[in-house]
Structures are given as structure tokens and as C-alpha cells.
PDB file of N, CA and C in Angstrom:
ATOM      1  N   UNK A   1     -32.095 -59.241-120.290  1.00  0.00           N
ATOM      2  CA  UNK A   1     -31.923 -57.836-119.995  1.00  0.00           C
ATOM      3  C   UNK A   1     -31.596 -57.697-118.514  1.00  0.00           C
ATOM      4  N   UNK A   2     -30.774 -56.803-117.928  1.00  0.00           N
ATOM      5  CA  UNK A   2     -29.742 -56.837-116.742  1.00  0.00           C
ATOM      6  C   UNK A   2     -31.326 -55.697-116.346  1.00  0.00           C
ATOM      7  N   UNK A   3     -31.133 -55.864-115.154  1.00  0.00           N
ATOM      8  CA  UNK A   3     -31.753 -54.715-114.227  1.00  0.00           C
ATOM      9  C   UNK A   3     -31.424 -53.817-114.149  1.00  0.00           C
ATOM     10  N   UNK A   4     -32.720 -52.944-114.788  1.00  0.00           N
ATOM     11  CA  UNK A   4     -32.253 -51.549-114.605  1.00  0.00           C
ATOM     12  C   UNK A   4     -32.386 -50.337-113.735  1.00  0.00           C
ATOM     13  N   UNK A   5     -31.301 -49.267-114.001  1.00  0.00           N
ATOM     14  CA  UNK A   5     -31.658 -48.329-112.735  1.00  0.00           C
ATOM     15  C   UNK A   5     -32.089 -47.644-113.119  1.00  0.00           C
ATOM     16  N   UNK A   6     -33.315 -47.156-113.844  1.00  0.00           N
ATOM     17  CA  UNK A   6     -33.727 -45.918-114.336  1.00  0.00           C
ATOM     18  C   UNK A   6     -35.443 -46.695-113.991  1.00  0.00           C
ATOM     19  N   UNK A   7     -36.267 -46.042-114.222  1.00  0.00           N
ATOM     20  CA  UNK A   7     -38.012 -45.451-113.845  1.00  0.00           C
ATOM     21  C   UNK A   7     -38.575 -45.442-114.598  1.00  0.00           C
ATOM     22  N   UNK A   8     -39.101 -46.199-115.353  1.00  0.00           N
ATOM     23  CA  UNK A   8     -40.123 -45.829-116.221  1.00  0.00           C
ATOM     24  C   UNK A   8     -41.753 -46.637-115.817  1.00  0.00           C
ATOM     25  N   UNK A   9     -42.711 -46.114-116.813  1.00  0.00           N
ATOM     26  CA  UNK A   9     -44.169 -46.333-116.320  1.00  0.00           C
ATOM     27  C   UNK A   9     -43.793 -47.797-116.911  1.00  0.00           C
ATOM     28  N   UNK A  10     -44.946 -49.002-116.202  1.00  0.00           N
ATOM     29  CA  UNK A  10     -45.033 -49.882-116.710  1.00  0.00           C
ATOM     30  C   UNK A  10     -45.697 -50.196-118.302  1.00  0.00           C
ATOM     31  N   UNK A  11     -46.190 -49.522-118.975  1.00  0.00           N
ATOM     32  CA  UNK A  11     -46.592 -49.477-120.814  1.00  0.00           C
ATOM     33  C   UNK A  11     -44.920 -49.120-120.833  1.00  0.00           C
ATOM     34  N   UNK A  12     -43.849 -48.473-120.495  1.00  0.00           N
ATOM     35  CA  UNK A  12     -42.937 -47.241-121.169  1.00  0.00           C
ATOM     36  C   UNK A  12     -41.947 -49.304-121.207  1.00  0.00           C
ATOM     37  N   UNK A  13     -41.796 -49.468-119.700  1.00  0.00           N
ATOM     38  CA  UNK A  13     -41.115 -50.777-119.728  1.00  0.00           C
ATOM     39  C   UNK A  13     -41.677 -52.057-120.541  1.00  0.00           C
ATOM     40  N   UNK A  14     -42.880 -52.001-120.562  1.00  0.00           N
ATOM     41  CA  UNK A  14     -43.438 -53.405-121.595  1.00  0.00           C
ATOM     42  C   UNK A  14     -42.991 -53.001-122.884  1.00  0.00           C
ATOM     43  N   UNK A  15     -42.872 -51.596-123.329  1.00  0.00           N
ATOM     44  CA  UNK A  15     -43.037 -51.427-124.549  1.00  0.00           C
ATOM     45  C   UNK A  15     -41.474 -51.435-125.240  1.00  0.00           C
ATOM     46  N   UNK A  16     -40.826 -51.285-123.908  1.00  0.00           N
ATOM     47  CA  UNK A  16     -39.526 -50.777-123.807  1.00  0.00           C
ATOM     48  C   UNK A  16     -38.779 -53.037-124.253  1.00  0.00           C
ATOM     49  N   UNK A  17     -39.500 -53.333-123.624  1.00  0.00           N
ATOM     50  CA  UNK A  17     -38.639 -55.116-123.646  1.00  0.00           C
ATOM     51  C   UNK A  17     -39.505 -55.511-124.347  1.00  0.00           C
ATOM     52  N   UNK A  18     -40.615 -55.106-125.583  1.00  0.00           N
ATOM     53  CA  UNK A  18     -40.774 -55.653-126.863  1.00  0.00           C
ATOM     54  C   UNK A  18     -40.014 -54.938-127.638  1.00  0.00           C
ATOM     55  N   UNK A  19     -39.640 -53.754-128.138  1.00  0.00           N
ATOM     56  CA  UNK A  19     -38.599 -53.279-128.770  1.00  0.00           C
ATOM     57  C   UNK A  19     -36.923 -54.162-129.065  1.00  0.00           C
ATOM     58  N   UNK A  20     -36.524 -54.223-127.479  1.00  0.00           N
ATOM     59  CA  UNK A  20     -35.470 -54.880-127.149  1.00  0.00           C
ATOM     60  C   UNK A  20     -35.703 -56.232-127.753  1.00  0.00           C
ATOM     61  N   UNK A  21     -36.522 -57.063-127.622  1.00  0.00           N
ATOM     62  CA  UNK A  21     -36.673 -58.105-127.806  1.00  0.00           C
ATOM     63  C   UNK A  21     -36.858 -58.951-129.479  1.00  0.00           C
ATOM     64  N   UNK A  22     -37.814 -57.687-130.182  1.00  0.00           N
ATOM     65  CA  UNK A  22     -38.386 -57.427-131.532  1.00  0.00           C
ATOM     66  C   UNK A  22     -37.137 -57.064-132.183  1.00  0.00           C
ATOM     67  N   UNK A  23     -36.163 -55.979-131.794  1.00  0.00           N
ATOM     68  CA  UNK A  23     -34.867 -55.199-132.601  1.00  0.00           C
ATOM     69  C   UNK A  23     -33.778 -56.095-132.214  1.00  0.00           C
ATOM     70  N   UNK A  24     -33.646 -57.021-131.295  1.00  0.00           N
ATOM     71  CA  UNK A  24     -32.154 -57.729-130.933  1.00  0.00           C
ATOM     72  C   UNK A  24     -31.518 -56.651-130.389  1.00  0.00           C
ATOM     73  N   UNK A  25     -32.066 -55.731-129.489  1.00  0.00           N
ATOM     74  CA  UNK A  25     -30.792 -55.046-129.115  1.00  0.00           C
ATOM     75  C   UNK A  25     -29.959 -55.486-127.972  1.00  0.00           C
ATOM     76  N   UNK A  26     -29.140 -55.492-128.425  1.00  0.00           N
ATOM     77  CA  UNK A  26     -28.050 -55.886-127.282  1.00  0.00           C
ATOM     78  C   UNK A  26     -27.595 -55.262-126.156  1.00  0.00           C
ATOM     79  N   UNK A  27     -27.418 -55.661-125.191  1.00  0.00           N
ATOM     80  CA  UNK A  27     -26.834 -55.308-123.696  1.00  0.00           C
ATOM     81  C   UNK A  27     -25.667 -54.675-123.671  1.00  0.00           C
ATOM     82  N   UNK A  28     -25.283 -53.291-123.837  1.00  0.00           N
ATOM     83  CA  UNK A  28     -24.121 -52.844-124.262  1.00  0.00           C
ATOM     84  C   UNK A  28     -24.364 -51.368-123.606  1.00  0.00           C
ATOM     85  N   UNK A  29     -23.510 -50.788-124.449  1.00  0.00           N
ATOM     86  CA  UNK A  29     -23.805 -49.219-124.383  1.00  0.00           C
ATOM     87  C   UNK A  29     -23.341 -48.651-125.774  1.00  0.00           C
ATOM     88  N   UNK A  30     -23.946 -47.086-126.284  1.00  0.00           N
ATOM     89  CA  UNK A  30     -23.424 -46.829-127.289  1.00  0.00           C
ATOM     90  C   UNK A  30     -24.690 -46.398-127.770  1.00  0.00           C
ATOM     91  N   UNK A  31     -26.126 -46.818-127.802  1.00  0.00           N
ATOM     92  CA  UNK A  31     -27.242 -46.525-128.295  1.00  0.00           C
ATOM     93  C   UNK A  31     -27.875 -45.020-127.990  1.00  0.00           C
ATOM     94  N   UNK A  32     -27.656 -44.672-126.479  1.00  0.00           N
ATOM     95  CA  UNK A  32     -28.384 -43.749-125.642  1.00  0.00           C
ATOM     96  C   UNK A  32     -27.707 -41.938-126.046  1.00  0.00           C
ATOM     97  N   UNK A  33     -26.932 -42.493-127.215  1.00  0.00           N
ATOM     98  CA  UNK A  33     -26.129 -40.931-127.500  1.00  0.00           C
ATOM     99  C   UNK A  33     -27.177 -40.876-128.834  1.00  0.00           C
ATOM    100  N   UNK A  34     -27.256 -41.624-129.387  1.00  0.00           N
ATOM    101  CA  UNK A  34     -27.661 -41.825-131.048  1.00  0.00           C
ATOM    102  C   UNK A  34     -29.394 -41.641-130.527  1.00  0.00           C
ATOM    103  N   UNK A  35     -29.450 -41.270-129.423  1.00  0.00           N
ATOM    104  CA  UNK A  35     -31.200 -41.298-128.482  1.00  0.00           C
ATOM    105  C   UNK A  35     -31.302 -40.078-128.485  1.00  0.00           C
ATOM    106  N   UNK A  36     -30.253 -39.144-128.455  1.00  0.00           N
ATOM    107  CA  UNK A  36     -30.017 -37.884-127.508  1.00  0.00           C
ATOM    108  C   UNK A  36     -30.580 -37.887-126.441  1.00  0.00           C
ATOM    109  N   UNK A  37     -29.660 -38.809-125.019  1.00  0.00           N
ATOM    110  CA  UNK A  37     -29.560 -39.045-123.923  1.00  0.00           C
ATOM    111  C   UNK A  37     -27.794 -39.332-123.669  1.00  0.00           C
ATOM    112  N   UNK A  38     -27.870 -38.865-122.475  1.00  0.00           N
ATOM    113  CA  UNK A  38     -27.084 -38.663-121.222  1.00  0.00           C
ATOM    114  C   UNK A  38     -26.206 -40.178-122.024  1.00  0.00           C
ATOM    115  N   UNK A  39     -24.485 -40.061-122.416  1.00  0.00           N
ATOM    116  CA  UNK A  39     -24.252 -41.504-123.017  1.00  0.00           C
ATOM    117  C   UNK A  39     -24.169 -42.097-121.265  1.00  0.00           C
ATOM    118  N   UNK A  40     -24.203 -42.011-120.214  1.00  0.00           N
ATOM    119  CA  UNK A  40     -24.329 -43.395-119.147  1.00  0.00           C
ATOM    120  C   UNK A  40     -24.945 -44.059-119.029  1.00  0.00           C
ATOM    121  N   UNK A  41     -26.345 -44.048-119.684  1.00  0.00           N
ATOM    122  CA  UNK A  41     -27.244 -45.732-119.766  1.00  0.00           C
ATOM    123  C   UNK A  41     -26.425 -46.440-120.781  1.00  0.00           C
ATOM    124  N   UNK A  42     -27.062 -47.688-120.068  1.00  0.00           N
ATOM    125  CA  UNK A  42     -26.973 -48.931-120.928  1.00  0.00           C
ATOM    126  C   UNK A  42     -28.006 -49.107-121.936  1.00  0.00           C
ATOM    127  N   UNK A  43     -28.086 -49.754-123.191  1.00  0.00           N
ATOM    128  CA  UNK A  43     -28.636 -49.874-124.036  1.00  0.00           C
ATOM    129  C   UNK A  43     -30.254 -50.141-123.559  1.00  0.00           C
ATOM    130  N   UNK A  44     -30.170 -50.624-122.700  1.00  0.00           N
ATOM    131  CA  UNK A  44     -31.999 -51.338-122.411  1.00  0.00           C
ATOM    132  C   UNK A  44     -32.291 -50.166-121.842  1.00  0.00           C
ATOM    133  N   UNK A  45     -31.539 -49.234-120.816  1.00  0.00           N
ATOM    134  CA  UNK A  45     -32.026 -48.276-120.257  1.00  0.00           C
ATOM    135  C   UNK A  45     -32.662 -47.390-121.273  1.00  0.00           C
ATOM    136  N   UNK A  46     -31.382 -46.954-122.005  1.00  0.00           N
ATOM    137  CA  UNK A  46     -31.343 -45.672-123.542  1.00  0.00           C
ATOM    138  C   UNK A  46     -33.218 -46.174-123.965  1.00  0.00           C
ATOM    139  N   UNK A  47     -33.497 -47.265-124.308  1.00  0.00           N
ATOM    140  CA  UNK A  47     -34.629 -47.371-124.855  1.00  0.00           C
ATOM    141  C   UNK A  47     -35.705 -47.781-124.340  1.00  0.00           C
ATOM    142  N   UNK A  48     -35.893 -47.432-122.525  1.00  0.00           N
ATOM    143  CA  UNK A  48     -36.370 -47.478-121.714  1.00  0.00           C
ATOM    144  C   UNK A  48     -37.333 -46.333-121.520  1.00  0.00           C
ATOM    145  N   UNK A  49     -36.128 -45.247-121.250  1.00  0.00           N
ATOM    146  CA  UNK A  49     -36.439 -44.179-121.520  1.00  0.00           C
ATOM    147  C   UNK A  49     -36.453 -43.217-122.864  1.00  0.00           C
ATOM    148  N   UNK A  50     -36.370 -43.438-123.621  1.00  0.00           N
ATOM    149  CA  UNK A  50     -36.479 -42.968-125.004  1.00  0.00           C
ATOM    150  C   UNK A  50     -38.196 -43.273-125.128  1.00  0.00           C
ATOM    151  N   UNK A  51     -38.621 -44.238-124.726  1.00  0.00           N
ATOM    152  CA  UNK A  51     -39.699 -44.858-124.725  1.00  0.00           C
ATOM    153  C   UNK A  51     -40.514 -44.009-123.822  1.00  0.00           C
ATOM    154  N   UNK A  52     -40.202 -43.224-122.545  1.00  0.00           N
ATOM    155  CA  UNK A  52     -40.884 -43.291-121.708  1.00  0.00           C
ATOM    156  C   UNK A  52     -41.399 -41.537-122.295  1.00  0.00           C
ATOM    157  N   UNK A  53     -40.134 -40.852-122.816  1.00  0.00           N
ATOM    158  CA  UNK A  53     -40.562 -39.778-123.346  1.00  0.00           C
ATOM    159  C   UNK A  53     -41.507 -39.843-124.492  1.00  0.00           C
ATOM    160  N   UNK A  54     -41.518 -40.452-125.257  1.00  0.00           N
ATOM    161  CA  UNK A  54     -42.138 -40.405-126.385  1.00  0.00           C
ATOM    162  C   UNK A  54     -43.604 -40.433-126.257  1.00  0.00           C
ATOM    163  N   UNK A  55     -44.142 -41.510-124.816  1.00  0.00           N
ATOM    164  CA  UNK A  55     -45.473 -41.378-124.287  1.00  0.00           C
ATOM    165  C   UNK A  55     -45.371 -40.241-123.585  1.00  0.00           C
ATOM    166  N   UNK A  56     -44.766 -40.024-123.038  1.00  0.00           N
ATOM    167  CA  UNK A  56     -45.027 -38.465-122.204  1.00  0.00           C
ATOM    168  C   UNK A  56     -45.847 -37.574-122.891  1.00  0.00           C
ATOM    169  N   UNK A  57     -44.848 -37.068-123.766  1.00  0.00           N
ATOM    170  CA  UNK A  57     -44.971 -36.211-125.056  1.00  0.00           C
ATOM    171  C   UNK A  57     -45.707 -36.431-125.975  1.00  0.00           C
ATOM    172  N   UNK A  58     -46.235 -37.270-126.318  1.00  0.00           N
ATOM    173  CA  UNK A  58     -46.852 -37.506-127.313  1.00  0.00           C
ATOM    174  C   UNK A  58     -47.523 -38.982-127.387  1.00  0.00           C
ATOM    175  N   UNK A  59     -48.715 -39.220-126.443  1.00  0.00           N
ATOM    176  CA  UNK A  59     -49.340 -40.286-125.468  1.00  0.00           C
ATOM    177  C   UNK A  59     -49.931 -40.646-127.029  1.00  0.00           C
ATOM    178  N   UNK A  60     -50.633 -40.421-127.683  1.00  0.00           N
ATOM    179  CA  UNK A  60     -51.988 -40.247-128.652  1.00  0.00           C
ATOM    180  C   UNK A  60     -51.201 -40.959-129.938  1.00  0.00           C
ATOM    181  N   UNK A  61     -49.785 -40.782-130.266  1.00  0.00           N
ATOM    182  CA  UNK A  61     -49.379 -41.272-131.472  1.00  0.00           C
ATOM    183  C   UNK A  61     -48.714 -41.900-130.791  1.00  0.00           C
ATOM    184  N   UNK A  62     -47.698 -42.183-130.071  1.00  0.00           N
ATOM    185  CA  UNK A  62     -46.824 -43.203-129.642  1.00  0.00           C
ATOM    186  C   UNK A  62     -47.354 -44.433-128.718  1.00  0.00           C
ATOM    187  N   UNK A  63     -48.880 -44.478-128.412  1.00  0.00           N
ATOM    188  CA  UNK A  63     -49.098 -45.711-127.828  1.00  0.00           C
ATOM    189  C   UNK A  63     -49.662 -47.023-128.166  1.00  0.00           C
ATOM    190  N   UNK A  64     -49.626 -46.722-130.256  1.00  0.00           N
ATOM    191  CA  UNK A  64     -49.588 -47.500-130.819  1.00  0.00           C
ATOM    192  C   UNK A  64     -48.086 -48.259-130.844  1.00  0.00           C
ATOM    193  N   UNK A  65     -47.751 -49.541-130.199  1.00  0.00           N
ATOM    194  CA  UNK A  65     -46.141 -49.700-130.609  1.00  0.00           C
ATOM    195  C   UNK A  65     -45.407 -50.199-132.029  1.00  0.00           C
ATOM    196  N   UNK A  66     -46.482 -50.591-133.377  1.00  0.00           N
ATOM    197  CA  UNK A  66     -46.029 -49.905-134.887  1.00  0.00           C
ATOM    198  C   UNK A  66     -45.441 -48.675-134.768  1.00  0.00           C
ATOM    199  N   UNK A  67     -45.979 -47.952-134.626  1.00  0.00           N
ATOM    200  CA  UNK A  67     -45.302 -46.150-134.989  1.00  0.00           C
ATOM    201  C   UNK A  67     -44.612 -46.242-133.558  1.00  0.00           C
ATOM    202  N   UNK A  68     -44.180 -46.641-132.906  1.00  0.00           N
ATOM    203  CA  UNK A  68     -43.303 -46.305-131.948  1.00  0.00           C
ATOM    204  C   UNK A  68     -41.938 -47.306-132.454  1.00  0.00           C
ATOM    205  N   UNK A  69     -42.193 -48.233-133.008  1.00  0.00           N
ATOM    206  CA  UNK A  69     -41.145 -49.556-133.423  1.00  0.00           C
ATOM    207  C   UNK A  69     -40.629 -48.537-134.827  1.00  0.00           C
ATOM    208  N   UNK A  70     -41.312 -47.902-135.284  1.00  0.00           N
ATOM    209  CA  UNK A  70     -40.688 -47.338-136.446  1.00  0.00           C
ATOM    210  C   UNK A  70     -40.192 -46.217-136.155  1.00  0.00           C
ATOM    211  N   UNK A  71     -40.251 -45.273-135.694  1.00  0.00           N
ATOM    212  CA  UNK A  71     -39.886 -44.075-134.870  1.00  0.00           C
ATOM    213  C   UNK A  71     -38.506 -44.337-134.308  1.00  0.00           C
ATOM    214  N   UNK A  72     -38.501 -45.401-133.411  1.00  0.00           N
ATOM    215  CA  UNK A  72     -36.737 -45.758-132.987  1.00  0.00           C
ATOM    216  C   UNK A  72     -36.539 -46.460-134.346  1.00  0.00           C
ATOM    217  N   UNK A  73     -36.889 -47.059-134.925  1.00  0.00           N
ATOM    218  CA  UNK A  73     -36.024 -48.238-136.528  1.00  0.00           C
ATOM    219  C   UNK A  73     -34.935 -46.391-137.036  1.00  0.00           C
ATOM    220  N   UNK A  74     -36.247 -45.286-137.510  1.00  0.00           N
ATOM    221  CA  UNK A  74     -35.914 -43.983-138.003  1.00  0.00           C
ATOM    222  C   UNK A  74     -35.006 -43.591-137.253  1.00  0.00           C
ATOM    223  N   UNK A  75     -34.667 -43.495-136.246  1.00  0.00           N
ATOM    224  CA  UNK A  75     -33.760 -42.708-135.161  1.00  0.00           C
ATOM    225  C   UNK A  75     -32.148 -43.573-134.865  1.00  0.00           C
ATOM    226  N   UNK A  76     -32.790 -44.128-135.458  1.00  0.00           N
ATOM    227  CA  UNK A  76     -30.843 -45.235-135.859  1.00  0.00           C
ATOM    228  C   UNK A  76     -30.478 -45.165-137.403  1.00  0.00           C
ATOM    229  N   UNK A  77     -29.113 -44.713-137.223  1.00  0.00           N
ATOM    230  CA  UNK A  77     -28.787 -44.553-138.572  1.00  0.00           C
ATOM    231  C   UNK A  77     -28.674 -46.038-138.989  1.00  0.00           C
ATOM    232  N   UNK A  78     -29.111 -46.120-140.681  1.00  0.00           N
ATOM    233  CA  UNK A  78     -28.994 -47.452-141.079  1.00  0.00           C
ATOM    234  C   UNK A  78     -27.984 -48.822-140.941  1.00  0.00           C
ATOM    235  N   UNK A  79     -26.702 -47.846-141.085  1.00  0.00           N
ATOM    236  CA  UNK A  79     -25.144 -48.642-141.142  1.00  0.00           C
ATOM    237  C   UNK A  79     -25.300 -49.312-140.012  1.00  0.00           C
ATOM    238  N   UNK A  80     -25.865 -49.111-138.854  1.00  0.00           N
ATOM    239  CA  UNK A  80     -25.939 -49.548-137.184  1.00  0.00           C
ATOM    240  C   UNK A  80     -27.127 -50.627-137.133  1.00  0.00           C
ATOM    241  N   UNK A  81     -27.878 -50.480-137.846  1.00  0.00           N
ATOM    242  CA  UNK A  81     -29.402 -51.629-137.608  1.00  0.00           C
ATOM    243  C   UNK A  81     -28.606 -53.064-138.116  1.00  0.00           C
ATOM    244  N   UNK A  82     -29.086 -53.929-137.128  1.00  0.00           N
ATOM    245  CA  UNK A  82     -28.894 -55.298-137.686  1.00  0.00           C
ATOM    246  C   UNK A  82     -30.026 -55.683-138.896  1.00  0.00           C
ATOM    247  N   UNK A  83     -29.914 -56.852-139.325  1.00  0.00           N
ATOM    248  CA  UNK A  83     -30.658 -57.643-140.191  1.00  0.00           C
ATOM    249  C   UNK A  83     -31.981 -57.627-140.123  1.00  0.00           C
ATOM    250  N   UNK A  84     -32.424 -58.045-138.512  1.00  0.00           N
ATOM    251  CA  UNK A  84     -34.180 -57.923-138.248  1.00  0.00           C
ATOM    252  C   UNK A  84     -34.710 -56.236-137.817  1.00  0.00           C
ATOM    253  N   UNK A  85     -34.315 -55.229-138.126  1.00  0.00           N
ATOM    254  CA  UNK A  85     -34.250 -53.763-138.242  1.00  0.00           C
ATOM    255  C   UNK A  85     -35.692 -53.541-139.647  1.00  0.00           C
TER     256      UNK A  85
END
């Protein structure tokens, strides 16, 4: 994963590069629209921060990372998930 320019809490980033790591997502762009985010991140960013809101907002259910791993799996349309999805 390339270095990123965006901020997140350190849980938002750990939770953020087991996702990445767990989903195969790739180093690209294209993810962060299908996020409803800004399309100029890069893919690690998009789910950096996708991540970082979800604890914001909703600390109590999303800081289990099961229901947070399923929450983004839900938020990608199927045709787009690879194999380990």
C-alpha cells in the first residue's frame, strides 16, 4: 500500500490495511465513488476513510471489524468483488 495523503485515527488505519489486505484490494482508483467519496482518492485512501467515518458515526457497531468487513463486502456491488469477497 503506497502512502497515503489523507488522516485517519490509528483503529480507522489498522482497520483500514486489514480490510485492504483481507479483500485484495488493489492500488488503483475507482472504489472511492462506489464509497460516496470525492472520486480523487486512491483505493487504500477511499477505504481509509470510509473506515474512518463509519467509527465516527457509529463507534458502538462499527468497532467490531466482522460488521465493518461486511458493511464494505454490502457497499460493493457484487459484479466488482473478487473471489475472496
Amino acid at each position: 500500500m503506497a502512502k497515503s495523503n489523507v488522516w485517519v485515527t490509528p483503529k480507522a488505519g489498522k482497520f483500514s490495511k486489514m480490510l485492504i489486505d483481507d479483500l485484495h484490494i488493489i492500488d488503483g482508483v475507482g472504489l472511492a465513488s462506489i464509497l460516496n467519496l470525492a472520486p480523487v482518492y486512491t483505493n487504500s485512501e477511499a477505504v481509509a476513510l470510509w473506515v474512518q467515518e463509519k467509527l465516527t458515526n457509529e463507534y458502538e457497531r462499527y468497532s467490531d471489524y466482522g460488521l465493518l468487513r461486511c458493511s464494505l463486502v454490502g457497499s460493493v456491488p457484487a459484479f466488482l468483488q473478487g473471489e475472496c469477497w
